[in-house]
Protein backbone atom coordinates (compact mmCIF):
# COMPACT_ATOMS: atom_id res chain seq x y z
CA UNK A 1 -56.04 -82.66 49.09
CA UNK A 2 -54.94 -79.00 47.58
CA UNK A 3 -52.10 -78.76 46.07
CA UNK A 4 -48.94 -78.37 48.60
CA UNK A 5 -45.94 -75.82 47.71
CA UNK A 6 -42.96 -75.89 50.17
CA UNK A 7 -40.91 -72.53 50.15
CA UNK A 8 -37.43 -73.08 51.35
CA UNK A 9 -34.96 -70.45 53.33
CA UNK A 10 -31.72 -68.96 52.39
CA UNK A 11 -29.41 -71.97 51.61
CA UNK A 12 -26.24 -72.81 49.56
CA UNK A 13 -27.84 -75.74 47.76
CA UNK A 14 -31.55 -78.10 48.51
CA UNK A 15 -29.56 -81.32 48.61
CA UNK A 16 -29.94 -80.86 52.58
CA UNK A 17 -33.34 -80.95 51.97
CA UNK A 18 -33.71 -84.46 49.62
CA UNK A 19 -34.09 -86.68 52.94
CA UNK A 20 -37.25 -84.59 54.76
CA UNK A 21 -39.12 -84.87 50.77
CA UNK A 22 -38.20 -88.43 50.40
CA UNK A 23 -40.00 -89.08 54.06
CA UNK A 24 -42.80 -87.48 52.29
CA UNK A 25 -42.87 -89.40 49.36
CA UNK A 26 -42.79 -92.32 51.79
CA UNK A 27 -45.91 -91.02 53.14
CA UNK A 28 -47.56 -90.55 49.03
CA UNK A 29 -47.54 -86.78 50.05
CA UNK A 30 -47.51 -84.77 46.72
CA UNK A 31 -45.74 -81.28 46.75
CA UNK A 32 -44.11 -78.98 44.96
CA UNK A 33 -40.75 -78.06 45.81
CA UNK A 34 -39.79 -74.89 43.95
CA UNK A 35 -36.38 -73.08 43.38
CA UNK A 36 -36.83 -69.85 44.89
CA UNK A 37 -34.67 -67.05 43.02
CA UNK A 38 -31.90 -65.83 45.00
CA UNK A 39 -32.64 -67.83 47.90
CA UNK A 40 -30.30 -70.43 46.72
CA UNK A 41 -27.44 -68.14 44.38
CA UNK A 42 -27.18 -65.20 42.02
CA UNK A 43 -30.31 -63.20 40.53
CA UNK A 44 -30.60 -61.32 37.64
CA UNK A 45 -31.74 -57.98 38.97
CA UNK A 46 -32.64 -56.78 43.20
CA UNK A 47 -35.84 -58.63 44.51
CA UNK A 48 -38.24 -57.18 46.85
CA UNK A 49 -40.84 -59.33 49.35
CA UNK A 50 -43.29 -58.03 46.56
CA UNK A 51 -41.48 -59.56 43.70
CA UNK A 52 -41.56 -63.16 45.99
CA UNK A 53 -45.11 -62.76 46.10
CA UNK A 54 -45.52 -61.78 42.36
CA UNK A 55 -43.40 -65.00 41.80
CA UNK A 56 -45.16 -67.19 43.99
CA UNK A 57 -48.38 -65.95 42.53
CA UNK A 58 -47.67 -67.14 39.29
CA UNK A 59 -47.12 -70.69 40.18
CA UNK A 60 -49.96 -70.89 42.18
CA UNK A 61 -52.26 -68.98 38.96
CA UNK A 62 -51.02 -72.07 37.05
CA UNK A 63 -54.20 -73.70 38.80
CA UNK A 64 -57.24 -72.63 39.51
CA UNK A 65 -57.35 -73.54 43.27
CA UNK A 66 -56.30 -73.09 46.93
CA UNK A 67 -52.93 -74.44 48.13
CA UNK A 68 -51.35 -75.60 51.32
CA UNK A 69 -48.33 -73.14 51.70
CA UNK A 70 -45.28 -74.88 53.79
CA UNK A 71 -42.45 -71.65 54.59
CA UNK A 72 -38.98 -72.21 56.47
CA UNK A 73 -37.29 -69.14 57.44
CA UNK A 74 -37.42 -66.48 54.49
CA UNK A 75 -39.66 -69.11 52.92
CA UNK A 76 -41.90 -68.82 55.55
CA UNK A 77 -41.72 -64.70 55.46
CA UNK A 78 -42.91 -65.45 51.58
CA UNK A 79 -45.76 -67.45 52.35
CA UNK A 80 -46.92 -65.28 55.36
CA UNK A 81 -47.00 -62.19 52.91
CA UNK A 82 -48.54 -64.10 50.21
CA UNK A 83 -51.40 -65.27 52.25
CA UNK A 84 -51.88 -61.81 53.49
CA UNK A 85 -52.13 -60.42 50.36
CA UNK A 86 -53.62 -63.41 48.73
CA UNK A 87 -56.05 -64.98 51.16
CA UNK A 88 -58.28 -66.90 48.77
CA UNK A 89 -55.70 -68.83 47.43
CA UNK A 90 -54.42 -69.99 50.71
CA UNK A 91 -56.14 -73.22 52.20
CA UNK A 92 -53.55 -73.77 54.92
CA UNK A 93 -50.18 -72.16 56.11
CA UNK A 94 -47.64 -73.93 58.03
CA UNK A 95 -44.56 -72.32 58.88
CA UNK A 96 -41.16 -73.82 60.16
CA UNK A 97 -38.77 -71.51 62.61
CA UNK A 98 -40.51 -68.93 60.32
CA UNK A 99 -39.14 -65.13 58.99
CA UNK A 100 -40.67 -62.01 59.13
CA UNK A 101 -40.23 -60.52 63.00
CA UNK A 102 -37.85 -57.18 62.62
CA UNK A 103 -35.72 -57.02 65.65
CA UNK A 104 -34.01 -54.16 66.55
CA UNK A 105 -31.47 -55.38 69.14
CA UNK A 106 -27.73 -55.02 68.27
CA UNK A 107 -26.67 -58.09 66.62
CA UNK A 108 -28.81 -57.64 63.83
CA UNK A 109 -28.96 -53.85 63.24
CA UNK A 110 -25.17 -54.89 62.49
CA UNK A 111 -26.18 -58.05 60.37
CA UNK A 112 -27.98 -55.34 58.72
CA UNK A 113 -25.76 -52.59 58.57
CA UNK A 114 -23.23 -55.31 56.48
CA UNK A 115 -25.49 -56.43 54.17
CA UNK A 116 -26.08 -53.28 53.25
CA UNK A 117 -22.26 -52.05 52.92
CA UNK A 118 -22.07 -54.62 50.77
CA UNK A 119 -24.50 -54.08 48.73
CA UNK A 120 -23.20 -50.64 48.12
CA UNK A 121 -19.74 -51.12 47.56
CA UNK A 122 -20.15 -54.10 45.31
CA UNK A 123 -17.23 -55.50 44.01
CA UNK A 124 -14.89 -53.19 45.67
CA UNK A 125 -13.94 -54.87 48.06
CA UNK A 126 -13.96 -58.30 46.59
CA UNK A 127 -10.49 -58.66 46.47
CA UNK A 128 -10.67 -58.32 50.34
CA UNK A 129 -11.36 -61.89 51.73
CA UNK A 130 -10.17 -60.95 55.08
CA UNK A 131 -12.24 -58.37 55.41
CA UNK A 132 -15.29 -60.13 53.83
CA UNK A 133 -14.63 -62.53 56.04
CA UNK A 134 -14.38 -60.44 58.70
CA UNK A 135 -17.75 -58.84 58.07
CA UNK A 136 -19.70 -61.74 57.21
CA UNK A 137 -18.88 -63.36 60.43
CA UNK A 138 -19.74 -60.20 62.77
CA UNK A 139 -23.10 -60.31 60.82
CA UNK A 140 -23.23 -64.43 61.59
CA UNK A 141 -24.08 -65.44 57.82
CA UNK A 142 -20.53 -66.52 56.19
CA UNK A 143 -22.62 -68.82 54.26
CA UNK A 144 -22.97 -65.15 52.00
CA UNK A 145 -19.96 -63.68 51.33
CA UNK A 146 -19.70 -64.58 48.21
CA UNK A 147 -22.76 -64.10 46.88
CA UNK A 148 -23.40 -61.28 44.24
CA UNK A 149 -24.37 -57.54 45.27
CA UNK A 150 -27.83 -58.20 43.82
CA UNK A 151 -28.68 -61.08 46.30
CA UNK A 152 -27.10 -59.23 49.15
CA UNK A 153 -29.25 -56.07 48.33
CA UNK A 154 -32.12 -58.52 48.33
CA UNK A 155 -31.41 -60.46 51.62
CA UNK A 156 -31.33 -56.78 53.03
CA UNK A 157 -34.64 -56.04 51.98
CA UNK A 158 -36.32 -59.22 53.14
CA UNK A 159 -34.68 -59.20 56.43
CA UNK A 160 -35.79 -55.33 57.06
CA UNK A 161 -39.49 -56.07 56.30
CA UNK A 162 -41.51 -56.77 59.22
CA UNK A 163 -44.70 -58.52 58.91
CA UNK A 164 -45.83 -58.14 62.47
CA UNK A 165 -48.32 -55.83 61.52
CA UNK A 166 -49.72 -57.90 58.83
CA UNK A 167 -50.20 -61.36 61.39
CA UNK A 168 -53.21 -60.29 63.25
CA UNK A 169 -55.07 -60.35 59.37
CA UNK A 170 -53.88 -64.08 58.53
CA UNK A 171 -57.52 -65.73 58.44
CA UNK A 172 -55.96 -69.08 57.09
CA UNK A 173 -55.84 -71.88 59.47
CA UNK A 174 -52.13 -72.01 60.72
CA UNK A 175 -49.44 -74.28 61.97
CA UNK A 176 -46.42 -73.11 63.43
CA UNK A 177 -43.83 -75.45 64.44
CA UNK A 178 -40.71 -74.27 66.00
CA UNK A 179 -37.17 -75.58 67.36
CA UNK A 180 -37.04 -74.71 70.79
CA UNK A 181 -32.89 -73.87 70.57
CA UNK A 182 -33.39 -71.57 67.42
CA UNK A 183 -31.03 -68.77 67.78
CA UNK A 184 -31.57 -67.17 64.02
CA UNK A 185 -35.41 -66.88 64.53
CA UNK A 186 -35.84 -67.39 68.34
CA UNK A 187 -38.59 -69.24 70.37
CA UNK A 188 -39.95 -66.06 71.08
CA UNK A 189 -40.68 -64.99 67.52
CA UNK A 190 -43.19 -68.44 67.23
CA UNK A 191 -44.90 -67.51 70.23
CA UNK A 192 -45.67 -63.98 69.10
CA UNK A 193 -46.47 -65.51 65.44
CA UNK A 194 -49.01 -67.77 67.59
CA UNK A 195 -50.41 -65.23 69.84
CA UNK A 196 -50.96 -62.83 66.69
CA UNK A 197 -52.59 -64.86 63.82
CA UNK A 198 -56.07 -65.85 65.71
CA UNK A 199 -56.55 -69.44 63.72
CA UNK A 200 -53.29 -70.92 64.33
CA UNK A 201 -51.78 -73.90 66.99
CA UNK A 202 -47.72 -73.66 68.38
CA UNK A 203 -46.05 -77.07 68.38
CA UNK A 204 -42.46 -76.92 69.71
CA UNK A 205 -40.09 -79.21 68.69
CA UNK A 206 -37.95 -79.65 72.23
CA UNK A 207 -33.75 -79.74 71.14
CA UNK A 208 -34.01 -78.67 67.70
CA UNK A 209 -32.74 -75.34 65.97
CA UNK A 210 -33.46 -73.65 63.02
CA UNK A 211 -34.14 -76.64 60.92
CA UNK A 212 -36.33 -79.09 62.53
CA UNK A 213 -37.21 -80.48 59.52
CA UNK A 214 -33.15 -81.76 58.51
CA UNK A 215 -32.99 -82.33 62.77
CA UNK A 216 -36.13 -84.24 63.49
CA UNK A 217 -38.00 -85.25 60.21
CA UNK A 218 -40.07 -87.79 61.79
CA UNK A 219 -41.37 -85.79 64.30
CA UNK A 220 -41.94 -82.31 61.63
CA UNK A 221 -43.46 -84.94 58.99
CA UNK A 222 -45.57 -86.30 61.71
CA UNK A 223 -47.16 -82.41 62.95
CA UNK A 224 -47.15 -81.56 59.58
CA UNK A 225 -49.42 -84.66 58.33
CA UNK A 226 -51.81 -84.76 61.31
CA UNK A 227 -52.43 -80.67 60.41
CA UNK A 228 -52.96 -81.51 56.60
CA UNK A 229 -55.57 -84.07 57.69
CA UNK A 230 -57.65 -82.50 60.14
C-alpha cells in the first residue's frame, strides 16, 4: 500500500485526534500524521494555499512515489489543491467534511470581513478582549482570537480560495465522507464535491458534524479501510 498522509483542519491542539490514529494502528494502518504550520498555532511569516502545497510537496518528494492523501476541513482544501496541481503523486484522495467551497451568504462574508480586520489592525486591539470576543463570536470561530495576525491573515486567505473550479479536473479516485449535521462545511458542499470530481463515491455519516472521525471512528475507519482496499 502507498504511503498514507493525513492533513488535519484548523485546531487548538491534535490530542483530539490520538484516539481515531490509535484505531488505525489497531488496524496495522501506517500513516503519516504531519503538523501542519499554522493550522495548529503561530507561523513565522503569512501562508498562502500555494505555500500548503509547496509544503506538502516536500514531504511527499521525500519518496519517490504516489500517496493516499486523507484531508479534514482546511486539510482537506490542502489535499484537493495538491492533487490538482500534483496529480501524479496522488494515488487516492479521501476527504472528511472537506474545505474549499466559497460561500457568499452573510454569515461568512462577516466571518470574513473579521478575519480580515484583524489581520489589519494587529495588535491594536489586543488589549480589547471584549471586543475580540465580541468579534470572534459573530464570525463563529472563538477558538481564534488569540491567535497571531500572521495566522489570522492566513486563515483569511484559505477560507477566500475557492476550489470549485478546480474539482471537475480531480482525476484521482475519490472518497468523500461527510457528517450529515455539519454546519461549518454543510451537507451540501459534499454533494457538490461528489457531483463535480467524476471518479469519486459520497458516503454520509447520518448524526455526525464536522468531525466524524472524533464522533464515529468506527464507522470513518471502517469507509476509509474498505476505500484503501478496493
Amino acid at each position: 500500500m502507498n504511503r498514507i498522509i493525513i492533513l488535519h483542519g484548523w485546531t487548538k491542539n491534535l490530542d483530539k485526534w490520538k484516539n481515531f490514529l490509535a484505531n488505525l494502528d489497531k488496524k496495522r494502518i501506517d500513516y503519516e500524521f504531519p503538523k501542519i504550520p499554522g493550522l495548529t498555532g503561530n507561523l513565522n511569516g503569512v501562508w498562502n494555499l500555494d505555500d500548503y502545497i509547496k509544503w506538502l510537496g516536500k514531504i511527499i518528494d521525500q519518496q519517490n512515489n504516489k500517496v493516499i492523501l486523507i484531508g479534514h476541513s482546511n486539510g482537506g482544501r490542502i489535499a484537493l489543491a495538491f492533487t490538482n496541481r500534483y496529480p501524479e503523486k496522488v494515488e487516492k484522495l479521501i476527504l472528511i467534511d472537506s474545505a474549499g467551497i466559497r460561500h457568499n451568504e452573510l454569515p461568512l462574508r462577516i466571518k470574513r470581513a473579521v478575519f480580515g480586520i484583524f489581520a489589519k489592525i494587529g495588535k491594536k486591539f489586543t488589549s480589547s478582549r471584549i471586543l475580540k470576543d465580541l468579534l470572534y463570536k459573530i464570525a463563529r470561530e472563538p477558538d481564534y482570537k488569540d491567535l497571531s495576525p500572521n495566522v489570522k491573515q492566513t486563515m483569511l486567505n484559505l477560507i477566500s480560495a475557492d476550489l470549485k473550479p478546480i474539482l471537475p479536473q480531480i482525476t484521482a479516485p475519490t472518497l468523500i465522507i461527510w457528517g450529515r449535521k455539519d454546519k461549518i462545511t454543510p451537507f451540501s458542499d459534499g454533494k457538490l464535491m461528489h457531483s463535480l470530481i467524476e471518479n469519486s463515491k459520497l458516503e454520509i455519516i447520518e448524526n455526525a458534524r464536522h468531525s466524524p472521525m472524533f464522533t464515529h471512528p468506527k464507522q470513518t475507519i471502517d469507509l476509509i479501510i474498505n476505500n484503501l482496499t478496493m
